[in-house]
N, C-alpha and C. Protein backbone atom coordinates (compact mmCIF):
# COMPACT_ATOMS: atom_id res chain seq x y z
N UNK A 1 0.85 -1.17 0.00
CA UNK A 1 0.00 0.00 0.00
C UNK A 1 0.90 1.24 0.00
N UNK A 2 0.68 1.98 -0.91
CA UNK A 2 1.58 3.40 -0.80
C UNK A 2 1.57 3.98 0.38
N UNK A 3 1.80 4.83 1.04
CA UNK A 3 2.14 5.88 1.75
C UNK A 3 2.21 7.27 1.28
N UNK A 4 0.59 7.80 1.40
CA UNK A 4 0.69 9.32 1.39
C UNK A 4 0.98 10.31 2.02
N UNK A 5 1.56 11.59 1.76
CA UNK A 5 1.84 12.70 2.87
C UNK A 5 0.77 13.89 2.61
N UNK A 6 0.25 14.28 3.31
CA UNK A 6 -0.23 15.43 3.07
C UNK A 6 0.46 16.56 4.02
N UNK A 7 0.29 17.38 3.65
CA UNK A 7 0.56 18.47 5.02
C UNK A 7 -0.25 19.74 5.34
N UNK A 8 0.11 19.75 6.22
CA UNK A 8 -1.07 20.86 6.61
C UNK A 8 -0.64 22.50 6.15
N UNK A 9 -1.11 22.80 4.93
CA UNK A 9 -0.53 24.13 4.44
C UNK A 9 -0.78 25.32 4.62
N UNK A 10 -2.22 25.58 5.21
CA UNK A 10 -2.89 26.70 5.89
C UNK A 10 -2.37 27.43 7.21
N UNK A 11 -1.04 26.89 7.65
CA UNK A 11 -0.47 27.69 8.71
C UNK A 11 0.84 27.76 7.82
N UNK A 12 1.56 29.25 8.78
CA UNK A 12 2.55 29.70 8.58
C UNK A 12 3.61 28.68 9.71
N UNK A 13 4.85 27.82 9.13
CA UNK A 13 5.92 27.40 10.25
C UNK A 13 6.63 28.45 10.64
N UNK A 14 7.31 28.36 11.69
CA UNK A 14 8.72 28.29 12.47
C UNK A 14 9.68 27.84 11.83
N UNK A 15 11.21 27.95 11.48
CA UNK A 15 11.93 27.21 11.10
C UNK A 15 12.16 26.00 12.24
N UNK A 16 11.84 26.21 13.34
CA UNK A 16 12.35 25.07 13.98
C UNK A 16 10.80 23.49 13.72
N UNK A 17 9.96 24.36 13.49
CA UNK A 17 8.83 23.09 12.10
C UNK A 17 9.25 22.38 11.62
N UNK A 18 9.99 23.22 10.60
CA UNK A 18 10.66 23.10 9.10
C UNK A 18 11.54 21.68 9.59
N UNK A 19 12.42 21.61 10.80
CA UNK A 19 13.20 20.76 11.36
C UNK A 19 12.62 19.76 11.38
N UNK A 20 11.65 19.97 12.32
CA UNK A 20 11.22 18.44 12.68
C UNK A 20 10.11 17.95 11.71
N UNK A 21 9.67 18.62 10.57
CA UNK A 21 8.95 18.04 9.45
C UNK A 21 10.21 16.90 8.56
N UNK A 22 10.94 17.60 8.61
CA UNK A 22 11.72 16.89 7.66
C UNK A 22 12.72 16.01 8.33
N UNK A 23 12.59 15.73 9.54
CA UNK A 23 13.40 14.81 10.59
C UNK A 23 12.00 13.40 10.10
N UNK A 24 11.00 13.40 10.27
CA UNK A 24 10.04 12.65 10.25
C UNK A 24 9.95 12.08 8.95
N UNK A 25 10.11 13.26 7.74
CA UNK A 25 9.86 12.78 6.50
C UNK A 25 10.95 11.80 6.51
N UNK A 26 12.20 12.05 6.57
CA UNK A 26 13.53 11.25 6.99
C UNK A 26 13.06 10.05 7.03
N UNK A 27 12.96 10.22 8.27
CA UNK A 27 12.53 8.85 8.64
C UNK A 27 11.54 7.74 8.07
N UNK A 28 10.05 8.50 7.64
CA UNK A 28 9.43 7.73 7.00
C UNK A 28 9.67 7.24 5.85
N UNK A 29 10.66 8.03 5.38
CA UNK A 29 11.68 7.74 3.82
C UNK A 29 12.08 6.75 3.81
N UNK A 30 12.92 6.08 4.95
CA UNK A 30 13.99 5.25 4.99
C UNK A 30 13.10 4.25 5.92
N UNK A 31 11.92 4.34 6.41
CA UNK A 31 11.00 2.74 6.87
C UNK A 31 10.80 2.31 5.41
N UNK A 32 9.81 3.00 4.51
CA UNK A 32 9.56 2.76 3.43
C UNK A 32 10.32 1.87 2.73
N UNK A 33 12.04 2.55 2.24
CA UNK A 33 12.46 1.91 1.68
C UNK A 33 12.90 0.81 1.95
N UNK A 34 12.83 0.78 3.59
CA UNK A 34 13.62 -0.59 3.82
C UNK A 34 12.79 -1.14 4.33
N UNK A 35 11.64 -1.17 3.87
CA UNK A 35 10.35 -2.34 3.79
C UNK A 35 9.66 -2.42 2.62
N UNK A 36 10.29 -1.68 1.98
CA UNK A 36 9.99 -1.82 0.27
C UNK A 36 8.44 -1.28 -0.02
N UNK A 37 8.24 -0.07 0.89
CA UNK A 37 6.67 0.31 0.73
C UNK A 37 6.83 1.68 -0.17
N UNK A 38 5.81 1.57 -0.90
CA UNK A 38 5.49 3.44 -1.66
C UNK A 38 5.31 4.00 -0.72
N UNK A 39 6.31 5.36 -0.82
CA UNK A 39 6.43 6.52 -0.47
C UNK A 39 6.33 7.58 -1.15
N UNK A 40 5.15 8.05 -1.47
CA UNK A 40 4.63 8.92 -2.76
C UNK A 40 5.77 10.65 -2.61
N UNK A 41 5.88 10.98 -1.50
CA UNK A 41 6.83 11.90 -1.65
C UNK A 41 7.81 12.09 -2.16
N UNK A 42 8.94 10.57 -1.89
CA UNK A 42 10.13 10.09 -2.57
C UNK A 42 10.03 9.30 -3.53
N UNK A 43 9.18 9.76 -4.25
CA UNK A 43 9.17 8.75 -5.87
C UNK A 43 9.66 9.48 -6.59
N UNK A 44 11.13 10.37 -6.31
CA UNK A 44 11.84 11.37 -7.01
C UNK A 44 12.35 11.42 -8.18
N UNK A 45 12.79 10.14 -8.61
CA UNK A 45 13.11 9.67 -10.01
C UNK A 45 12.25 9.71 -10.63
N UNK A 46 11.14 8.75 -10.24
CA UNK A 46 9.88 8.83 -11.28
C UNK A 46 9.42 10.42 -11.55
N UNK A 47 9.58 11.16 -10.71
CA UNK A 47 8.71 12.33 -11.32
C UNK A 47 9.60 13.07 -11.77
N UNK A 48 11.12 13.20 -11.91
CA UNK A 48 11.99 13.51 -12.93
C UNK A 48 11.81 13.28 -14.18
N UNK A 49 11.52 11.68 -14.70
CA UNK A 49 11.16 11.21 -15.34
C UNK A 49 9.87 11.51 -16.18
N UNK A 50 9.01 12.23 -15.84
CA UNK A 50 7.74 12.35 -16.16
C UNK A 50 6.68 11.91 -15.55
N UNK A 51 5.64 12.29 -15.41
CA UNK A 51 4.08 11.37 -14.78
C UNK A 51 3.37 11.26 -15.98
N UNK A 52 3.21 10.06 -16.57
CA UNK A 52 1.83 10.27 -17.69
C UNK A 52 1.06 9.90 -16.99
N UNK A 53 -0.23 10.73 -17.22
CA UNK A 53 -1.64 10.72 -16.87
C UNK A 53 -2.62 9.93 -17.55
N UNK A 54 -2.62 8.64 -17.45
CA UNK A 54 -3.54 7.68 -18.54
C UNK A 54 -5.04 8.53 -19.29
N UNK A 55 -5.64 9.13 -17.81
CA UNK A 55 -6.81 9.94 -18.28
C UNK A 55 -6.51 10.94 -18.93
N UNK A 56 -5.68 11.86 -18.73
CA UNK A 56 -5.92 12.91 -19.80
C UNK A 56 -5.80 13.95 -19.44
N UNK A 57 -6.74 13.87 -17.90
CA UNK A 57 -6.83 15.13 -17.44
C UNK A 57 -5.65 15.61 -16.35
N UNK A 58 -5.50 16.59 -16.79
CA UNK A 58 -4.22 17.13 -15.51
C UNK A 58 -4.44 18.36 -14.33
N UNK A 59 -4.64 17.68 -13.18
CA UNK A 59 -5.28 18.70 -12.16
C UNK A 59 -4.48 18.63 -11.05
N UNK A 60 -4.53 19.83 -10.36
CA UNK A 60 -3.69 19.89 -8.70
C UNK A 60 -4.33 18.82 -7.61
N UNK A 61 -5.76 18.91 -7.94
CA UNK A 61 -6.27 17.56 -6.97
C UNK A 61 -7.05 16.50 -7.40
N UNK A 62 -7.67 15.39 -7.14
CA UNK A 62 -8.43 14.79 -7.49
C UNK A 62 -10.08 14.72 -7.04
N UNK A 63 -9.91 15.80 -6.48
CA UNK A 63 -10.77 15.72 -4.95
C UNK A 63 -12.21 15.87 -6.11
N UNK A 64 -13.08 15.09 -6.08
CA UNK A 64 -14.30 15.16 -6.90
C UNK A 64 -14.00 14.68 -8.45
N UNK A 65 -13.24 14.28 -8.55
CA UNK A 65 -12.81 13.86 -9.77
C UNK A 65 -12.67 12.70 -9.82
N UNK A 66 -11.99 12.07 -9.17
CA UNK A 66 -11.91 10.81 -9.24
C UNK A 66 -11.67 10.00 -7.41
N UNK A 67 -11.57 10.88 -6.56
CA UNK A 67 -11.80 10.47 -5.30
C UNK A 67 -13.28 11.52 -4.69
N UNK A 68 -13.92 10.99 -3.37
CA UNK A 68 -15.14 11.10 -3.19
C UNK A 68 -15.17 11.53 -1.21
N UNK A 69 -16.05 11.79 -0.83
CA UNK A 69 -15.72 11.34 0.94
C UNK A 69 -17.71 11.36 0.97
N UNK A 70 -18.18 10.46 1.50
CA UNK A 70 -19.62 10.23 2.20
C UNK A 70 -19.49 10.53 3.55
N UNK A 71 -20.74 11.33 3.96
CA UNK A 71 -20.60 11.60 5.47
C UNK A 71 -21.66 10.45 5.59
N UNK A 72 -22.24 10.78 7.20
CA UNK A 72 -23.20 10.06 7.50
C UNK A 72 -24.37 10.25 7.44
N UNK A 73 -24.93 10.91 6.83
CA UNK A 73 -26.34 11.03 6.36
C UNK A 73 -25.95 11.20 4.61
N UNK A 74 -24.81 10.83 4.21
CA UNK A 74 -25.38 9.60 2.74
C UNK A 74 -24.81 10.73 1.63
N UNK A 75 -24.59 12.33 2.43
CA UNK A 75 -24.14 13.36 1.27
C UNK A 75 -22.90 13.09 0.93
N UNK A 76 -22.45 13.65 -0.36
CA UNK A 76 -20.97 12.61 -1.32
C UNK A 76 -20.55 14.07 -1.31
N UNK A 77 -19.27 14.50 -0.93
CA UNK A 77 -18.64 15.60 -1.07
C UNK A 77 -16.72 15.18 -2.15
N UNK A 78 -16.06 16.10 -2.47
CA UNK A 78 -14.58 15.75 -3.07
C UNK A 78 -13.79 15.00 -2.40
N UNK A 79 -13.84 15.36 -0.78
CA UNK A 79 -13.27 15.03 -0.09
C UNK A 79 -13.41 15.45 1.56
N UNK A 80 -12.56 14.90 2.30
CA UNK A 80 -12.73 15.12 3.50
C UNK A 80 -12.88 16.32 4.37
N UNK A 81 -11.92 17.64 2.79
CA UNK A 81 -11.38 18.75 3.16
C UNK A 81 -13.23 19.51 2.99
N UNK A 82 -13.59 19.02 1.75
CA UNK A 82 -14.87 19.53 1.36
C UNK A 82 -15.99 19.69 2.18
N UNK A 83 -16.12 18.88 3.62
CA UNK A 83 -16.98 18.09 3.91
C UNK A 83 -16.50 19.27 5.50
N UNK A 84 -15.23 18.93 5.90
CA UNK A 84 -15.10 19.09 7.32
C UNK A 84 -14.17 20.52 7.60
N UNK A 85 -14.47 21.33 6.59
CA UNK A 85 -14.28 22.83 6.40
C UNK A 85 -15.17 23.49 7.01
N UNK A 86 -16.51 23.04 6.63
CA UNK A 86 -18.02 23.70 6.92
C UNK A 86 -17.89 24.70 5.75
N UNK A 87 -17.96 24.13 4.60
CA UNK A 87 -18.74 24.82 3.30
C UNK A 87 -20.00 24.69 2.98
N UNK A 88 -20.17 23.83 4.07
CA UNK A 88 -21.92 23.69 3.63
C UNK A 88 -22.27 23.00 2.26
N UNK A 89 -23.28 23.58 1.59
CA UNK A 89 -23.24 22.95 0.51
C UNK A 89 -22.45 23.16 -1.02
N UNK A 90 -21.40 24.50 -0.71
CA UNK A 90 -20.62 24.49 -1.74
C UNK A 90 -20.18 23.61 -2.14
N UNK A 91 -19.11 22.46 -1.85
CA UNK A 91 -19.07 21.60 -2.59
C UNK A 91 -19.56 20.07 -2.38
N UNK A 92 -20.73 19.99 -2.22
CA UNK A 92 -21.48 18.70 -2.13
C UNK A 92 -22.04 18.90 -3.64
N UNK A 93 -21.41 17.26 -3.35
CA UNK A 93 -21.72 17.01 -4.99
C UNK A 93 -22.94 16.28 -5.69
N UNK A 94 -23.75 15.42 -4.31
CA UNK A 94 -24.91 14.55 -4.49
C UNK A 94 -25.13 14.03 -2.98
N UNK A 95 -25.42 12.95 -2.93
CA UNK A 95 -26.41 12.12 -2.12
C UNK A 95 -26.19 10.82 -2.54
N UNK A 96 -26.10 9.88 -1.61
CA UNK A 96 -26.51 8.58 -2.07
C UNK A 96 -27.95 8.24 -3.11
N UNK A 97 -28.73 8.81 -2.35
CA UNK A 97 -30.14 8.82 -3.54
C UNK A 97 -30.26 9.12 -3.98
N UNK A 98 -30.02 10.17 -4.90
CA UNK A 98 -29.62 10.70 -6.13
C UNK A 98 -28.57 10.53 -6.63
N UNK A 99 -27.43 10.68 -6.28
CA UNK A 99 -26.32 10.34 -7.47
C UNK A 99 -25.40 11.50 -7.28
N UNK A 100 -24.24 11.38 -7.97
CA UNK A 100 -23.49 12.58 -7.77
C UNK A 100 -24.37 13.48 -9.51
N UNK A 101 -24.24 14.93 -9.25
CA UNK A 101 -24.38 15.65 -10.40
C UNK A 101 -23.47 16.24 -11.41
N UNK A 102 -23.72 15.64 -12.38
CA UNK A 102 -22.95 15.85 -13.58
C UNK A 102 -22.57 17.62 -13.04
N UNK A 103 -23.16 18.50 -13.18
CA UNK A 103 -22.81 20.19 -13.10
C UNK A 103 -21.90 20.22 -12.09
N UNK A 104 -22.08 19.56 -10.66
CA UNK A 104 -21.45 19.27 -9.83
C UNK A 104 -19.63 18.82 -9.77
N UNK A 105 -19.73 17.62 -10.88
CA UNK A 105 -18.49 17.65 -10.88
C UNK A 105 -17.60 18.14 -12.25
N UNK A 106 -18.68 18.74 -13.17
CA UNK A 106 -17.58 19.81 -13.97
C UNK A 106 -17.02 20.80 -13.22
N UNK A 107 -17.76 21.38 -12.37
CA UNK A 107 -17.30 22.07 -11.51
C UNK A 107 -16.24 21.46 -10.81
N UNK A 108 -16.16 20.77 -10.03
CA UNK A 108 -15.30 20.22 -9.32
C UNK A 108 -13.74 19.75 -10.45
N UNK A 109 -14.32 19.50 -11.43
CA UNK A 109 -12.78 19.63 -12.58
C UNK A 109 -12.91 20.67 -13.13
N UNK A 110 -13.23 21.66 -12.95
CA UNK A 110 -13.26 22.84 -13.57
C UNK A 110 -12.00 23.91 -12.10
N UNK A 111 -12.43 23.49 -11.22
CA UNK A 111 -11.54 23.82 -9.88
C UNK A 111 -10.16 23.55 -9.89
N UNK A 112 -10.12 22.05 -9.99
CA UNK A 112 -9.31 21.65 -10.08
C UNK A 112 -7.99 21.42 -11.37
N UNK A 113 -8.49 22.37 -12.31
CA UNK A 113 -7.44 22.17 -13.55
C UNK A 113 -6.54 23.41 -13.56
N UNK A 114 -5.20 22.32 -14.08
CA UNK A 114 -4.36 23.05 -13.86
C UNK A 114 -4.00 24.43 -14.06
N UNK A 115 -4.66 24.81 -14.97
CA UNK A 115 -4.49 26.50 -15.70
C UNK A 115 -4.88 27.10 -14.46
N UNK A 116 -5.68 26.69 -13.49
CA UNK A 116 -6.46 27.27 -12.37
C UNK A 116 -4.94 27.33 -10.97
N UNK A 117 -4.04 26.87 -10.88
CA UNK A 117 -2.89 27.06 -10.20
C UNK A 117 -2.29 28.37 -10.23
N UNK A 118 -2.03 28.59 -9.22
CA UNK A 118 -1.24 29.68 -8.97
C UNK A 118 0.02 30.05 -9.69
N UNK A 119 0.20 31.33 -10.79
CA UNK A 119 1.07 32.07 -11.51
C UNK A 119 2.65 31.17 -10.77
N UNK A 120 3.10 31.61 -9.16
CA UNK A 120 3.94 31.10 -8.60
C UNK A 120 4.18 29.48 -9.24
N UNK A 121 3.21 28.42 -9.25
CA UNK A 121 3.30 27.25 -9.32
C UNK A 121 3.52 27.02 -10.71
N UNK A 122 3.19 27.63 -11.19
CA UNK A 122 3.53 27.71 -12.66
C UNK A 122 4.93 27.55 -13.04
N UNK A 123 5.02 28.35 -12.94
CA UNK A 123 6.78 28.54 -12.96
C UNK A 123 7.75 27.50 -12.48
N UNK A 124 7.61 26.83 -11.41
CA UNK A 124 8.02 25.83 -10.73
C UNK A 124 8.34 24.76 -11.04
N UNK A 125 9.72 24.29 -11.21
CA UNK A 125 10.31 23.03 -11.81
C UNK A 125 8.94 21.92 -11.41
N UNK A 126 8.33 21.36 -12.76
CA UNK A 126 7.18 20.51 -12.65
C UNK A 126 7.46 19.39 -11.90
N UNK A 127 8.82 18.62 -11.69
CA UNK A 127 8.97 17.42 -10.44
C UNK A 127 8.91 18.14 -9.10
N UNK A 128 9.07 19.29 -8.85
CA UNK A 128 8.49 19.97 -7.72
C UNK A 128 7.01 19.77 -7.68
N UNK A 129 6.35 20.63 -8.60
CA UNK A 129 4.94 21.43 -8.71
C UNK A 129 4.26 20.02 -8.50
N UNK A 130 4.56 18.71 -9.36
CA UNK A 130 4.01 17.50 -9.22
C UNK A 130 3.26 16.43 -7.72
N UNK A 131 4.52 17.45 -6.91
CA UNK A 131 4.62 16.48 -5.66
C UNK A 131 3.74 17.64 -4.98
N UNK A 132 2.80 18.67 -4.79
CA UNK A 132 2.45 19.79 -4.04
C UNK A 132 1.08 19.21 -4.47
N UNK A 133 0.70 19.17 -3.31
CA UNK A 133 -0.94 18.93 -2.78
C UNK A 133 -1.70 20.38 -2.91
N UNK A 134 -2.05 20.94 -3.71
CA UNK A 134 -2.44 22.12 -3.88
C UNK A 134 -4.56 22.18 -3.64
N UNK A 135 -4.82 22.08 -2.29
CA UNK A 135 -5.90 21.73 -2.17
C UNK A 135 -6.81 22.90 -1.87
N UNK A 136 -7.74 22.88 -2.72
CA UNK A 136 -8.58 24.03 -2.97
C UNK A 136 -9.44 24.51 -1.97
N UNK A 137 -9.89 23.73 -1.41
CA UNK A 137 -10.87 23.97 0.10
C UNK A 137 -9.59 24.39 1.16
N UNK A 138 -8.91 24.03 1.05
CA UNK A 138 -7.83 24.45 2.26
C UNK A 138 -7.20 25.79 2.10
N UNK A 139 -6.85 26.20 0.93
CA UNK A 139 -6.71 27.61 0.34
C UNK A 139 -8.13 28.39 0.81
N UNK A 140 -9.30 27.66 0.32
CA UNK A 140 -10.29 28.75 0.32
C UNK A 140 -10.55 29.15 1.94
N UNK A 141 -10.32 27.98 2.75
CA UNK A 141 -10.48 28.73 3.52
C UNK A 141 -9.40 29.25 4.66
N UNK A 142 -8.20 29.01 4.26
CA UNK A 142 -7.26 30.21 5.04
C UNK A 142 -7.02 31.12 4.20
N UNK A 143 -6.91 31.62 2.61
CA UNK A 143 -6.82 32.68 2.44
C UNK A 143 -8.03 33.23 1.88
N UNK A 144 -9.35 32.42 1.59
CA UNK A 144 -10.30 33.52 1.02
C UNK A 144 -10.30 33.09 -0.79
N UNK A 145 -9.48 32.60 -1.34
CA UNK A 145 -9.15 31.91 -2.30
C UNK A 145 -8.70 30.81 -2.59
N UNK A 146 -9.34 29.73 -3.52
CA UNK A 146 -9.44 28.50 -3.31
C UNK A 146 -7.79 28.19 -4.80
N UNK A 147 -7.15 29.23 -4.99
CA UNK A 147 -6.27 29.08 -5.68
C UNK A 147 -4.92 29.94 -5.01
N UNK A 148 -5.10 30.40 -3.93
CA UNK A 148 -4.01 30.69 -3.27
C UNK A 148 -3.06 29.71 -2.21
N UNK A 149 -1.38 30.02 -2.23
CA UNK A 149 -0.81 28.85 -1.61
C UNK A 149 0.12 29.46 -0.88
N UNK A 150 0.17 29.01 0.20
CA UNK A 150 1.13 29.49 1.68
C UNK A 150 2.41 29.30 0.57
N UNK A 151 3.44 30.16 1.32
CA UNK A 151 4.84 30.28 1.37
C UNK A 151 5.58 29.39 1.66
N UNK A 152 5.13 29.19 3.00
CA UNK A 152 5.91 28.33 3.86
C UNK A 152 5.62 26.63 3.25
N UNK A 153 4.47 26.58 2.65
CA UNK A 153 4.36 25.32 2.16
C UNK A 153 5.04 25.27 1.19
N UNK A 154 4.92 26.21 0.23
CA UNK A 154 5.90 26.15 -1.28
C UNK A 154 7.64 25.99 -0.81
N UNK A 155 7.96 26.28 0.19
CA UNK A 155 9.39 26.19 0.49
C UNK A 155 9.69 24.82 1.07
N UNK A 156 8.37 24.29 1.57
CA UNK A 156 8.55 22.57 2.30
C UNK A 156 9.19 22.09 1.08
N UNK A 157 8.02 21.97 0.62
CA UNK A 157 7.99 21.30 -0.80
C UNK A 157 9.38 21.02 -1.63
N UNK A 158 9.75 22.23 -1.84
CA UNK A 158 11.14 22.47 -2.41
C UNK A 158 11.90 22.30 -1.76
N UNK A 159 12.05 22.20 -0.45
CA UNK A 159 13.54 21.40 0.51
C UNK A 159 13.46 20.56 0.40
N UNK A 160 11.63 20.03 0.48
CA UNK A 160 11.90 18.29 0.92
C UNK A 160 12.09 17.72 -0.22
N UNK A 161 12.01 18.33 -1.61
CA UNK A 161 12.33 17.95 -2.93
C UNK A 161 14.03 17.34 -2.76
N UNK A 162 14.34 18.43 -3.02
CA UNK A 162 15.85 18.47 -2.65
C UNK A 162 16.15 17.69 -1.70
N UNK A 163 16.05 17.54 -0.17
CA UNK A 163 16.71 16.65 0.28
C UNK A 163 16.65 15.05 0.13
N UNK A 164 15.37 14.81 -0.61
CA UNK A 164 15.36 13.30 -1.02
C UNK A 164 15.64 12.78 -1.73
N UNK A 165 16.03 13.65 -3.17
CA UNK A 165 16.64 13.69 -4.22
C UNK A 165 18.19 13.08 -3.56
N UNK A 166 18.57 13.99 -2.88
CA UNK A 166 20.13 13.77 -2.29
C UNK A 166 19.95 12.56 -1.35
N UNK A 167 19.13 12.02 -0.93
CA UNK A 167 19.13 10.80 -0.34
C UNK A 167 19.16 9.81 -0.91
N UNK A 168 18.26 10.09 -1.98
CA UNK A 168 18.28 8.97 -3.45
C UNK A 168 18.95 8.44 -3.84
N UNK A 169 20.33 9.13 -4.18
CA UNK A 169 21.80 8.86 -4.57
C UNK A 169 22.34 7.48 -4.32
């Protein structure tokens, strides 16, 4: 089973964060490899290499696209972020008894495509930009914009790029 990271990007770190984020990533780097498990962060070669996208489509998240989260009364939201933000019904996408809605999730890939990324991310060596969880409900609601991205996250990103790269070796 892979091993995903997310991180929490809506706060500003400390450099002494910055430390112990990447003391942990460390570490979970090197269980991984030496239990032979995916570690989606350090799949550094591969995303040097390229990511082809079988589908087609190329987006910062999947959240309503191709992953889902059900609460308990049966409503289908993108995800967990969608659901336990308190957006209410902005992004609920259906119901068990009805179905998810087609308008619903153009929208939801309409959010999520890439042209919709931040100018900054743009620019950004793409085996970087690749590995950045750029999650739209989490933007929207620490900055007010569901396409804006902390600092401090864009700089994780790019150390922890770099230092696993150099671990790789």
């Amino acid at each position: 089973m892979p091993v995903g990271v997310l991180f929490v990007h809506e706060e500003d770190w400390a450099t002494e964060d910055f430390e112990r984020i990447k003391e942990q990533v460390i570490l979970l780097h090197d269980y991984c490899k030496k239990t032979g498990m995916k570690f989606q962060i350090a799949n550094i070669r591969r995303k040097l290499q390229g990511n082809n996208n079988s589908s087609g489509f190329q987006s910062m998240c999947y959240s309503g696209v191709n992953t889902f989260t059900v609460n308990y009364k049966g409503d289908i939201y993108g995800c967990h972020r969608c659901y336990y933000d308190n957006f209410g019904s902005t992004y609920k996408l259906g119901d068990l008894d009805k179905g998810i809605s087609l308008a619903r999730r153009i929208f939801m890939c309409d959010v999520n495509n890439l042209d919709m990324m931040p100018g900054k991310c743009k620019k950004c060596n793409p085996a970087i930009r690749d590995r950045c969880h750029l999650c739209f409900a989490s933007n929207k609601k620490a900055y007010g914009d569901m396409h804006a991205i902390s600092n401090s996250y864009c700089m994780l990103m790019k150390e922890l790029f770099y230092l696993l790269l150099e671990r790789e070796k």
